[in-house]
PDB file of N, CA and C in Angstrom:
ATOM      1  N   UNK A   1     -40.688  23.874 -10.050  1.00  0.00           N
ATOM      2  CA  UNK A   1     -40.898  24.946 -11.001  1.00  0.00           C
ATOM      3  C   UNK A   1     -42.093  25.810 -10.606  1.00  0.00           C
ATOM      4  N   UNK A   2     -43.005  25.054 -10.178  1.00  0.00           N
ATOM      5  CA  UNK A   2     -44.918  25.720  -9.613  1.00  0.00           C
ATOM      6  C   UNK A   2     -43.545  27.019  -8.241  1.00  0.00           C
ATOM      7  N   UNK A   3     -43.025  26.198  -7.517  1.00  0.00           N
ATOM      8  CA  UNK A   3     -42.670  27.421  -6.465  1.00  0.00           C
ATOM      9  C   UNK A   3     -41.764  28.532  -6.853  1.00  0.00           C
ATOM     10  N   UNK A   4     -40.890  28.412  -7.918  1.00  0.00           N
ATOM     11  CA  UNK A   4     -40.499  29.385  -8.649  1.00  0.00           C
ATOM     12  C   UNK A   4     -41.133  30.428  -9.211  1.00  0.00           C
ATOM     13  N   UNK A   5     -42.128  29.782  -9.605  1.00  0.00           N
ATOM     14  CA  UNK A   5     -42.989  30.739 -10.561  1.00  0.00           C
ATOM     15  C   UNK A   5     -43.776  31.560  -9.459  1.00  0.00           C
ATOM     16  N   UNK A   6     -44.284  30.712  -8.710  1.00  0.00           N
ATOM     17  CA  UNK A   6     -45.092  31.276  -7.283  1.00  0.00           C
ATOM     18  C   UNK A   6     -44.306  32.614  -6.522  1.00  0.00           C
ATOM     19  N   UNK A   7     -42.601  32.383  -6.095  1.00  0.00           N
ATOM     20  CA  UNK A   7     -42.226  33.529  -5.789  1.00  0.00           C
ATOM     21  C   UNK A   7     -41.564  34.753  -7.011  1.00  0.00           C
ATOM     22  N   UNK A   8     -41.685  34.342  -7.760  1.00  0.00           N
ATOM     23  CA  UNK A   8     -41.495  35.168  -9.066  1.00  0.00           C
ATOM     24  C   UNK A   8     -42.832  36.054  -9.140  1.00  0.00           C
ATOM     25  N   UNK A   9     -43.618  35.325  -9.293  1.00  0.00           N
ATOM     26  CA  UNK A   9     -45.131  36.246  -9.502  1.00  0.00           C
ATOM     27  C   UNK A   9     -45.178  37.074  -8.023  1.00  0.00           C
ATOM     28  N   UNK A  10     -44.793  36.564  -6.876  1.00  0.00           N
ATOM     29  CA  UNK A  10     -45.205  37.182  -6.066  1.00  0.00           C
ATOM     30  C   UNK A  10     -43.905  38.488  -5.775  1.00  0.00           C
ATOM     31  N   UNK A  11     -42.762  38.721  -5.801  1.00  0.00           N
ATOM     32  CA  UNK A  11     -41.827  39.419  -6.537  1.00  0.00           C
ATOM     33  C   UNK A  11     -42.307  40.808  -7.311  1.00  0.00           C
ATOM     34  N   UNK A  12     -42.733  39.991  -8.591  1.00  0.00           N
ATOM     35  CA  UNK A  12     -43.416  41.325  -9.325  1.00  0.00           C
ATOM     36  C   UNK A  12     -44.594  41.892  -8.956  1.00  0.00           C
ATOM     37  N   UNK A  13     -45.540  41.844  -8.368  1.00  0.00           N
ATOM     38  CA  UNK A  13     -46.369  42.107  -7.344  1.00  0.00           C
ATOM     39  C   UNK A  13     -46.089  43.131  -6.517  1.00  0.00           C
ATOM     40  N   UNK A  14     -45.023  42.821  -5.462  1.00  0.00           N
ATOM     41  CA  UNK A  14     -44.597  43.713  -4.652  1.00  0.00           C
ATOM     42  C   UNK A  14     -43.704  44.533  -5.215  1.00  0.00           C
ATOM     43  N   UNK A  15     -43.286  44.666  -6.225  1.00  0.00           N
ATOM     44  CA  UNK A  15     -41.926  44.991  -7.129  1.00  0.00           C
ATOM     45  C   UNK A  15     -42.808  46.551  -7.724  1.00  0.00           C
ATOM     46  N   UNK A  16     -43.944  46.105  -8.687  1.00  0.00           N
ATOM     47  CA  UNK A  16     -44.992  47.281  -9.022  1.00  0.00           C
ATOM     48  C   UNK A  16     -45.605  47.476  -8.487  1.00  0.00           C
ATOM     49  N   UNK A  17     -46.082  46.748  -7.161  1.00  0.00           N
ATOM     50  CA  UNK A  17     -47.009  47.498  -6.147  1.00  0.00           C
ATOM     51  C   UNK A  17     -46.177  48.883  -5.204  1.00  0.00           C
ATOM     52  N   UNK A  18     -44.770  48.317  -4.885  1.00  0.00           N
ATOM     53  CA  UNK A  18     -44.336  49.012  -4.275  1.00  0.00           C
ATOM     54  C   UNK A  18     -44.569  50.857  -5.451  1.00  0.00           C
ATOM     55  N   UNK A  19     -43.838  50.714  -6.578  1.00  0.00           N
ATOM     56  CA  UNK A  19     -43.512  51.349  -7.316  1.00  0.00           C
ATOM     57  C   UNK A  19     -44.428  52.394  -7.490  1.00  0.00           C
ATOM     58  N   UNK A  20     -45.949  52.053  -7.643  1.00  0.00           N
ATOM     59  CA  UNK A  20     -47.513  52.447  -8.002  1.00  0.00           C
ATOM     60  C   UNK A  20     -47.579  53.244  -6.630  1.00  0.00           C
ATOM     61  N   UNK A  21     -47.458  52.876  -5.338  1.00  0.00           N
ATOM     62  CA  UNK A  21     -47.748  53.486  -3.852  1.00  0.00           C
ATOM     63  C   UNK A  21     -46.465  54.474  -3.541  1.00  0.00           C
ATOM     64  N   UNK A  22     -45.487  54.379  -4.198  1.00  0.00           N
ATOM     65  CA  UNK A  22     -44.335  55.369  -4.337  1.00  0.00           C
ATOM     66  C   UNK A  22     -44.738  56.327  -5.225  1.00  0.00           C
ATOM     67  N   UNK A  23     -44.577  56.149  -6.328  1.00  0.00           N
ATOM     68  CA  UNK A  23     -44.963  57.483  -7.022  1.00  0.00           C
ATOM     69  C   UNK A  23     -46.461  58.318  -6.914  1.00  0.00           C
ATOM     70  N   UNK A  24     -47.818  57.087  -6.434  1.00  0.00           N
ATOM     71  CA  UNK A  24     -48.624  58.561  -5.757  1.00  0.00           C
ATOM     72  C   UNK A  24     -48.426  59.012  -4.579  1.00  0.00           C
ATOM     73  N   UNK A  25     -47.239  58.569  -3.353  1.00  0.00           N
ATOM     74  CA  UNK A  25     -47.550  59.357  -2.556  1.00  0.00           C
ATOM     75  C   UNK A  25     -46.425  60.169  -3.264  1.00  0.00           C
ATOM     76  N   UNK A  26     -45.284  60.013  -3.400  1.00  0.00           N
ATOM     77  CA  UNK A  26     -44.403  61.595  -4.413  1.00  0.00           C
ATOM     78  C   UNK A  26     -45.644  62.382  -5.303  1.00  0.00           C
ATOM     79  N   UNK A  27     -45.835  62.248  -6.040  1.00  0.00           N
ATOM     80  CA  UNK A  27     -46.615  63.053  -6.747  1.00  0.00           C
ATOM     81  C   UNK A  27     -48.000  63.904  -6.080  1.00  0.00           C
ATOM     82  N   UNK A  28     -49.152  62.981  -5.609  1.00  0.00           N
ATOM     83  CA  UNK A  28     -49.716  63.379  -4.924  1.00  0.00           C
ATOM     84  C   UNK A  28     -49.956  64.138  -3.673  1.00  0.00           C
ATOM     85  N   UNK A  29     -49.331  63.642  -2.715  1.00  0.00           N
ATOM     86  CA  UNK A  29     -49.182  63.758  -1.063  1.00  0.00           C
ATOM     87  C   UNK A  29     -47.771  64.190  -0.437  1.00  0.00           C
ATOM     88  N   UNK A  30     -46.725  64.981  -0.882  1.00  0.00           N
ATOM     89  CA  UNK A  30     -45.344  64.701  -1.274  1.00  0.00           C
ATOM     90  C   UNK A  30     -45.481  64.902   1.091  1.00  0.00           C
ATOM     91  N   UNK A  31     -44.357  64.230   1.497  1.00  0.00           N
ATOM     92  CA  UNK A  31     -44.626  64.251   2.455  1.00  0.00           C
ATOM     93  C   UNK A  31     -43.800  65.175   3.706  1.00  0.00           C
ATOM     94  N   UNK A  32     -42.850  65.581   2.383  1.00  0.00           N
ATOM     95  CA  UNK A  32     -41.724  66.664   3.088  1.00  0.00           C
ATOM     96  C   UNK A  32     -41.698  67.886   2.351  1.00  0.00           C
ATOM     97  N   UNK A  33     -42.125  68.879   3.193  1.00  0.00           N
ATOM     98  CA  UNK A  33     -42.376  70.214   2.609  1.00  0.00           C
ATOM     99  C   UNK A  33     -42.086  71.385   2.788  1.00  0.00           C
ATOM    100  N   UNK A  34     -40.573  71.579   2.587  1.00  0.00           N
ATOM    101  CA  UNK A  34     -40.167  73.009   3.683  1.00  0.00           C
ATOM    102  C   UNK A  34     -40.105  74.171   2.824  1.00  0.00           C
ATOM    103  N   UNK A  35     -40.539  75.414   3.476  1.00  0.00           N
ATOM    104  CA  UNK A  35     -40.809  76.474   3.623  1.00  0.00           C
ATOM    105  C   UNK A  35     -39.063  76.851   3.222  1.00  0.00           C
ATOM    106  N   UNK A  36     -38.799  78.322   2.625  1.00  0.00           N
ATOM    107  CA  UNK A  36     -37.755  79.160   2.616  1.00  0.00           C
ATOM    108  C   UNK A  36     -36.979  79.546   3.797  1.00  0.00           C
ATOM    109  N   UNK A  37     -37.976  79.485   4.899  1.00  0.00           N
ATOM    110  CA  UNK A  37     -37.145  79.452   5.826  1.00  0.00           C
ATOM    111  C   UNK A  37     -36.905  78.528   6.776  1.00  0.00           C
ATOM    112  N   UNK A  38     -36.941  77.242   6.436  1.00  0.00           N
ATOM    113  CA  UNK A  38     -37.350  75.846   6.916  1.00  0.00           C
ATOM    114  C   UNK A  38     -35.929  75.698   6.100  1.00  0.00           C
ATOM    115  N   UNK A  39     -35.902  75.517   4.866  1.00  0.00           N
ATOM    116  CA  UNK A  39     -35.052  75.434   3.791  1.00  0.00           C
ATOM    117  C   UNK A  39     -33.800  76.496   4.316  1.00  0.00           C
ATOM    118  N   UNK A  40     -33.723  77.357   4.247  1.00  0.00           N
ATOM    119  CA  UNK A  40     -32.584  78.201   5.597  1.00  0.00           C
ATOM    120  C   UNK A  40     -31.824  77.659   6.313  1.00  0.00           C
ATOM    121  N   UNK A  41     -32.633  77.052   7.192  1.00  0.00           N
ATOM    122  CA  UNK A  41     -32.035  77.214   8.189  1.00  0.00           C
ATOM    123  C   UNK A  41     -31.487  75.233   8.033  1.00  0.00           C
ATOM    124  N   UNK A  42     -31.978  74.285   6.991  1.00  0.00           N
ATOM    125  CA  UNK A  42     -31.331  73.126   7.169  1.00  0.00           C
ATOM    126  C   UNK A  42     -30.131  73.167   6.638  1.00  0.00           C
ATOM    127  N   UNK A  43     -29.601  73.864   5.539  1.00  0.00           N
ATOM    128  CA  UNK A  43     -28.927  74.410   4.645  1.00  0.00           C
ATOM    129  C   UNK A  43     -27.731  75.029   5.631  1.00  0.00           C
ATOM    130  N   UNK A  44     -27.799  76.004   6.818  1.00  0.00           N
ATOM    131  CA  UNK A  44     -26.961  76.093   8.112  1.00  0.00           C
ATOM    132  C   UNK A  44     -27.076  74.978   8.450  1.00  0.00           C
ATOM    133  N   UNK A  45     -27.746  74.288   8.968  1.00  0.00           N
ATOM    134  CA  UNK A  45     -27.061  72.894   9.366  1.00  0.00           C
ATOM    135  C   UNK A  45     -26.110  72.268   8.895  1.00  0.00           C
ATOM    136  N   UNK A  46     -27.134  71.954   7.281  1.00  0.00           N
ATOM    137  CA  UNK A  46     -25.716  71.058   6.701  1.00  0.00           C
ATOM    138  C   UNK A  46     -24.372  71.728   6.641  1.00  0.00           C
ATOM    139  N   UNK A  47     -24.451  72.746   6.596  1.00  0.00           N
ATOM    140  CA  UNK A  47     -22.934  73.670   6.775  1.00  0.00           C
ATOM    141  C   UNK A  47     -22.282  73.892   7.914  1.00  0.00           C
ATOM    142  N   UNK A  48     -22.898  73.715   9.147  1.00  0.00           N
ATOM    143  CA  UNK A  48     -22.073  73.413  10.550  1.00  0.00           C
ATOM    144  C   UNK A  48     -21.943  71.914  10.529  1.00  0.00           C
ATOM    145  N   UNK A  49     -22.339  71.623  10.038  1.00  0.00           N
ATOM    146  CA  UNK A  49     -22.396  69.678  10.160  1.00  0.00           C
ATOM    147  C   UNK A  49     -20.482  69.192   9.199  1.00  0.00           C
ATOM    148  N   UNK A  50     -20.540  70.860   8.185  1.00  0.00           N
ATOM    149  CA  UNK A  50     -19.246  70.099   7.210  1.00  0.00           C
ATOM    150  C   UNK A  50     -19.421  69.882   5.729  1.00  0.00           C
ATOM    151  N   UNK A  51     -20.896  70.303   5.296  1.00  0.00           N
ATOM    152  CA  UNK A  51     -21.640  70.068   4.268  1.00  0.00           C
ATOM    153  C   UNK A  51     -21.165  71.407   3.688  1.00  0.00           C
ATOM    154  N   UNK A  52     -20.618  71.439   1.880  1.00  0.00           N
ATOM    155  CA  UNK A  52     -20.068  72.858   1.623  1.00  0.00           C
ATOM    156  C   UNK A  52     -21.650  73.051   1.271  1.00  0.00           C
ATOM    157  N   UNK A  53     -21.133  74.485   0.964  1.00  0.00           N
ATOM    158  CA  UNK A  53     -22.354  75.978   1.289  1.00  0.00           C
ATOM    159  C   UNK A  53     -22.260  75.787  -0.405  1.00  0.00           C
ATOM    160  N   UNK A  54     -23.335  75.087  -1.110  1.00  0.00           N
ATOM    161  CA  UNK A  54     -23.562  74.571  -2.381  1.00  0.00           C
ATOM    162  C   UNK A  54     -24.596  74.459  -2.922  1.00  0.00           C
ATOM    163  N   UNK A  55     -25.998  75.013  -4.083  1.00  0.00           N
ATOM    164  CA  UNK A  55     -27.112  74.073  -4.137  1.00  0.00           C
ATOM    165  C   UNK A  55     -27.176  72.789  -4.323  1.00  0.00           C
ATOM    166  N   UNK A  56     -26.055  72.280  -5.302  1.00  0.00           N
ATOM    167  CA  UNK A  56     -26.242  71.149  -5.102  1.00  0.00           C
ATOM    168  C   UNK A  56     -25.619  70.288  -3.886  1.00  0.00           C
ATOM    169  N   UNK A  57     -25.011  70.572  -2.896  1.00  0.00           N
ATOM    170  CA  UNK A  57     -25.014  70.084  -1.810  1.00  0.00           C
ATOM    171  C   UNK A  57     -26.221  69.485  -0.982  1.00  0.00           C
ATOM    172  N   UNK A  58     -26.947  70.742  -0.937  1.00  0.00           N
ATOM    173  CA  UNK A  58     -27.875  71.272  -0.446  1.00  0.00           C
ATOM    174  C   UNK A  58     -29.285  70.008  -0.985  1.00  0.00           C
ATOM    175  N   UNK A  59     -29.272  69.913  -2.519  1.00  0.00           N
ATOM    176  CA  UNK A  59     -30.526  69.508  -2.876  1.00  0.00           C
ATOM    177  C   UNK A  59     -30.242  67.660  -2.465  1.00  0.00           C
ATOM    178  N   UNK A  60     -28.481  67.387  -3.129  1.00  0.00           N
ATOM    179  CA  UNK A  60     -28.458  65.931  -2.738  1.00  0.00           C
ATOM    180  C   UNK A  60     -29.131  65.378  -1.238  1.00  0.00           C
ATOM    181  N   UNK A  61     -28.806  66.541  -0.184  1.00  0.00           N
ATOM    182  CA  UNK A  61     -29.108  65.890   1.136  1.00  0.00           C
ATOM    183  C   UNK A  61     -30.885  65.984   0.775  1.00  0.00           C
ATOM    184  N   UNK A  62     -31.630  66.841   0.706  1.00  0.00           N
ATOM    185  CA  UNK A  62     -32.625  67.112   0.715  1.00  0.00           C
ATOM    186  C   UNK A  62     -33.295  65.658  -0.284  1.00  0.00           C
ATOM    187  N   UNK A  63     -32.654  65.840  -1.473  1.00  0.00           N
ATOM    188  CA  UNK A  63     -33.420  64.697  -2.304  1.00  0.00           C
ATOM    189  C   UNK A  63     -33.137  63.150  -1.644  1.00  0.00           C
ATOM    190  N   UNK A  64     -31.867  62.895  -1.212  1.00  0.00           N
ATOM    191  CA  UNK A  64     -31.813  62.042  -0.109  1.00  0.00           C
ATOM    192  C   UNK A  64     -33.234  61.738   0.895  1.00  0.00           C
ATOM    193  N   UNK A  65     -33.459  62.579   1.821  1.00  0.00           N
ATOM    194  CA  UNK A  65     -34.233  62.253   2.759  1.00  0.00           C
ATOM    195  C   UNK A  65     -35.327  61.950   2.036  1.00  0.00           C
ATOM    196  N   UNK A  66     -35.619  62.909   1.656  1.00  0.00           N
ATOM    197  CA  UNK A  66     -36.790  62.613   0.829  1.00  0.00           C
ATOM    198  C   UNK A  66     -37.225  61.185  -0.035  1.00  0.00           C
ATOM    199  N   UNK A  67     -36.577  60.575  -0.610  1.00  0.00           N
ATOM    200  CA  UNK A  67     -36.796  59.715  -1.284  1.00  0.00           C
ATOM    201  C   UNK A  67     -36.711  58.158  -0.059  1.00  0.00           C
ATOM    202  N   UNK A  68     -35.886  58.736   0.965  1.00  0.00           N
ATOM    203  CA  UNK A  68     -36.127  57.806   1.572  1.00  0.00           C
ATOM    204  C   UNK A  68     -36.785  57.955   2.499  1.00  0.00           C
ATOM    205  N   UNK A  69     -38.014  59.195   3.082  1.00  0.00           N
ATOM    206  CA  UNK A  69     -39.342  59.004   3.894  1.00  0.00           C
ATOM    207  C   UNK A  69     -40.055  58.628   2.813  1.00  0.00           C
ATOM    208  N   UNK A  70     -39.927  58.745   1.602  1.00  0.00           N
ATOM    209  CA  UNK A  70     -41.459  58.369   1.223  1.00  0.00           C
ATOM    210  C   UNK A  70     -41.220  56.567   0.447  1.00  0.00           C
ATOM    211  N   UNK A  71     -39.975  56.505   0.244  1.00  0.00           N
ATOM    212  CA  UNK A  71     -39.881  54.627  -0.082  1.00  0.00           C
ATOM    213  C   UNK A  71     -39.947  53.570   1.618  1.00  0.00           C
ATOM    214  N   UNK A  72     -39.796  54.519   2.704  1.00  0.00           N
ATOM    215  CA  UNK A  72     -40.085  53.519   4.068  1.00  0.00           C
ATOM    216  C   UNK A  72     -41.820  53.806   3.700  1.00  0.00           C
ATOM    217  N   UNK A  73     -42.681  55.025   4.163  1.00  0.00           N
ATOM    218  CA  UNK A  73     -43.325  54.740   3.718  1.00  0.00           C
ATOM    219  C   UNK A  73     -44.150  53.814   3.193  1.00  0.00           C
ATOM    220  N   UNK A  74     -43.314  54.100   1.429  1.00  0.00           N
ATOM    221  CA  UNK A  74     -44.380  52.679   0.510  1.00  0.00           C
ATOM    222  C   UNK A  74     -44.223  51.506   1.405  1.00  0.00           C
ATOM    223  N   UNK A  75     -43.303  50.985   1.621  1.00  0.00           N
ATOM    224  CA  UNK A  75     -42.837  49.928   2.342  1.00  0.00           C
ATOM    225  C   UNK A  75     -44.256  49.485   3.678  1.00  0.00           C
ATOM    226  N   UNK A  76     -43.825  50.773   4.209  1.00  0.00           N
ATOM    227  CA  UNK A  76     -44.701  50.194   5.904  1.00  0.00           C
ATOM    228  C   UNK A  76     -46.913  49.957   4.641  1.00  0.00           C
ATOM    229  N   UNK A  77     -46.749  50.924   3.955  1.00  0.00           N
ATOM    230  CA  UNK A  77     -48.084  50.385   3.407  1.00  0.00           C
ATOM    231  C   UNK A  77     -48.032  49.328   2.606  1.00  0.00           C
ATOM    232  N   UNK A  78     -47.211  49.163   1.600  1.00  0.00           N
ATOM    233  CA  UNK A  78     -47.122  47.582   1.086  1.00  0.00           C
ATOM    234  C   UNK A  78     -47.650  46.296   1.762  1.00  0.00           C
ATOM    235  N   UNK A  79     -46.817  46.732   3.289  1.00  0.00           N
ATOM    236  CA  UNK A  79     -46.757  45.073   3.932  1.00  0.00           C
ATOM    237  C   UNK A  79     -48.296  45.303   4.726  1.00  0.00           C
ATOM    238  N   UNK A  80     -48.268  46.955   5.257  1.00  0.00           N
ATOM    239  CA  UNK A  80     -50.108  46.695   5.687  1.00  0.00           C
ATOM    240  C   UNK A  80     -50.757  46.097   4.718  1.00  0.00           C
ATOM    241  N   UNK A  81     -50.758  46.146   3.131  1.00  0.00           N
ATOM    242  CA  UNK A  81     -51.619  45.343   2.601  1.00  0.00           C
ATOM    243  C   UNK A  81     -51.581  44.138   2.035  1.00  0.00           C
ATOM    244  N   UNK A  82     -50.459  43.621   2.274  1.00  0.00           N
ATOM    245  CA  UNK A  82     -50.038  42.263   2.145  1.00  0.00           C
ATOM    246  C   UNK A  82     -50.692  41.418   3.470  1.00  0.00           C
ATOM    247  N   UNK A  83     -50.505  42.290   4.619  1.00  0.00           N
ATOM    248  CA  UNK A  83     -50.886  41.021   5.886  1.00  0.00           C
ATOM    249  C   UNK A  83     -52.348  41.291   5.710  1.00  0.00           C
ATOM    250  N   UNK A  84     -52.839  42.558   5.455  1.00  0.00           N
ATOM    251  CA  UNK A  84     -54.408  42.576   5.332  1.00  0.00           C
ATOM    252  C   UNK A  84     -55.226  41.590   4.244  1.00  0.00           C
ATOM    253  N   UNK A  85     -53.982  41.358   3.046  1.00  0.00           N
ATOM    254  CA  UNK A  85     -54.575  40.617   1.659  1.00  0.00           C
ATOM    255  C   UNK A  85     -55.027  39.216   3.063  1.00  0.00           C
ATOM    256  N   UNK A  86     -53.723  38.595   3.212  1.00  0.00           N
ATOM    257  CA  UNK A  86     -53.969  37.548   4.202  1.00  0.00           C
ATOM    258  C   UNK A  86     -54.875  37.423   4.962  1.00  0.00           C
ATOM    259  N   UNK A  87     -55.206  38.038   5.748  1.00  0.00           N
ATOM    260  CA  UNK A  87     -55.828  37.960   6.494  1.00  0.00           C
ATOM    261  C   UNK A  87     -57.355  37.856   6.178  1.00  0.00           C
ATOM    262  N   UNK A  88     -57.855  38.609   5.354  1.00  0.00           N
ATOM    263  CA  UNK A  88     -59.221  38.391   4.511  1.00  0.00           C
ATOM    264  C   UNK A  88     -59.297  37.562   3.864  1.00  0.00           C
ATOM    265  N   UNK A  89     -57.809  36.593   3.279  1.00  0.00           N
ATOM    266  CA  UNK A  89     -58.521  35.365   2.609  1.00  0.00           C
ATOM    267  C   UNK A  89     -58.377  34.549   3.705  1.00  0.00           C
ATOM    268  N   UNK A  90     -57.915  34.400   4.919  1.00  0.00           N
ATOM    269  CA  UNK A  90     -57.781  33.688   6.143  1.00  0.00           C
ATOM    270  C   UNK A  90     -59.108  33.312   6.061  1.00  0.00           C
ATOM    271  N   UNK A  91     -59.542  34.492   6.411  1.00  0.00           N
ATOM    272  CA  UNK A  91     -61.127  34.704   7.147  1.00  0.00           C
ATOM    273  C   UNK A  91     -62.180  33.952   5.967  1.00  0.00           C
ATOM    274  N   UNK A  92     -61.934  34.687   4.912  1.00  0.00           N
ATOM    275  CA  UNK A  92     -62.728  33.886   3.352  1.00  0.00           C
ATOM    276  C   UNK A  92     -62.612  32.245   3.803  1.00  0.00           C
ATOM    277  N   UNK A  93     -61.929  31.893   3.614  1.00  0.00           N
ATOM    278  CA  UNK A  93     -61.627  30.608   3.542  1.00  0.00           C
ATOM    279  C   UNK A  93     -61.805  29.749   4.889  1.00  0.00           C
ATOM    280  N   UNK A  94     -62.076  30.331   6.313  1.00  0.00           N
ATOM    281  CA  UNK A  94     -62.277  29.960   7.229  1.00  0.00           C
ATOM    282  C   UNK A  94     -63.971  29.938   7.473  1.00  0.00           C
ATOM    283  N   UNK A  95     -64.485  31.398   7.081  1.00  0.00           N
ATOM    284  CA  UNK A  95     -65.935  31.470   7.103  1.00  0.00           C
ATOM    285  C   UNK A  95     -67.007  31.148   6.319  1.00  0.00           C
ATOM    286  N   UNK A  96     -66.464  31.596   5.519  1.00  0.00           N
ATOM    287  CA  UNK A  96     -67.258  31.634   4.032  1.00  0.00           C
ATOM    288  C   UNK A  96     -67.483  30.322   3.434  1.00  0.00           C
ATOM    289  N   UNK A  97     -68.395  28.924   3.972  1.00  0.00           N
ATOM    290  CA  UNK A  97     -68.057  27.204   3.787  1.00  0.00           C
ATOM    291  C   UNK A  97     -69.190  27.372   2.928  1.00  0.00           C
TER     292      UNK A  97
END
């Protein structure tokens, strides 16, 4: 039951940690940012690609990418601070007698 609870707690942890490092970098830092004519010319893409000539065509792909550079992102920083948590109590607990 102690290891249940152990990966349960540790679960919600990464569950709202992820969540907390997602929404400030969206809100704050947004990490994809195109211009009108940036926005142009992907919009021809998606339309030689087969994508109809639509806004909402247009915004699904866009909100697509988007949500998924900035959830890899949370991700690649999550686990930097998960191996970093480790690693400082490594060290705590190795040095610190």
């Amino acid at each position: 039951m102690k290891k249940v609870t152990r990966y349960l707690l540790k679960f919600l942890i990464f569950f709202v940690g992820f969540h907390i490092i997602y929404f400030s970098i969206v809100y704050n830092c947004p990490l994809i940012y195109l211009t009108n004519e940036q926005g142009a010319e992907l919009n021809e893409f998606l339309v030689s690609m087969g994508n109809p000539d639509t806004a909402e065509a247009y915004y699904f792909v866009f909100n697509t990418i988007f949500i998924s550079v900035h959830a890899i992102v949370s991700l690649i920083i999550l686990f930097a601070l998960y191996y970093l948590f480790k690693l400082i109590r490594f060290l705590i607990r190795r040095y610190w007698k």
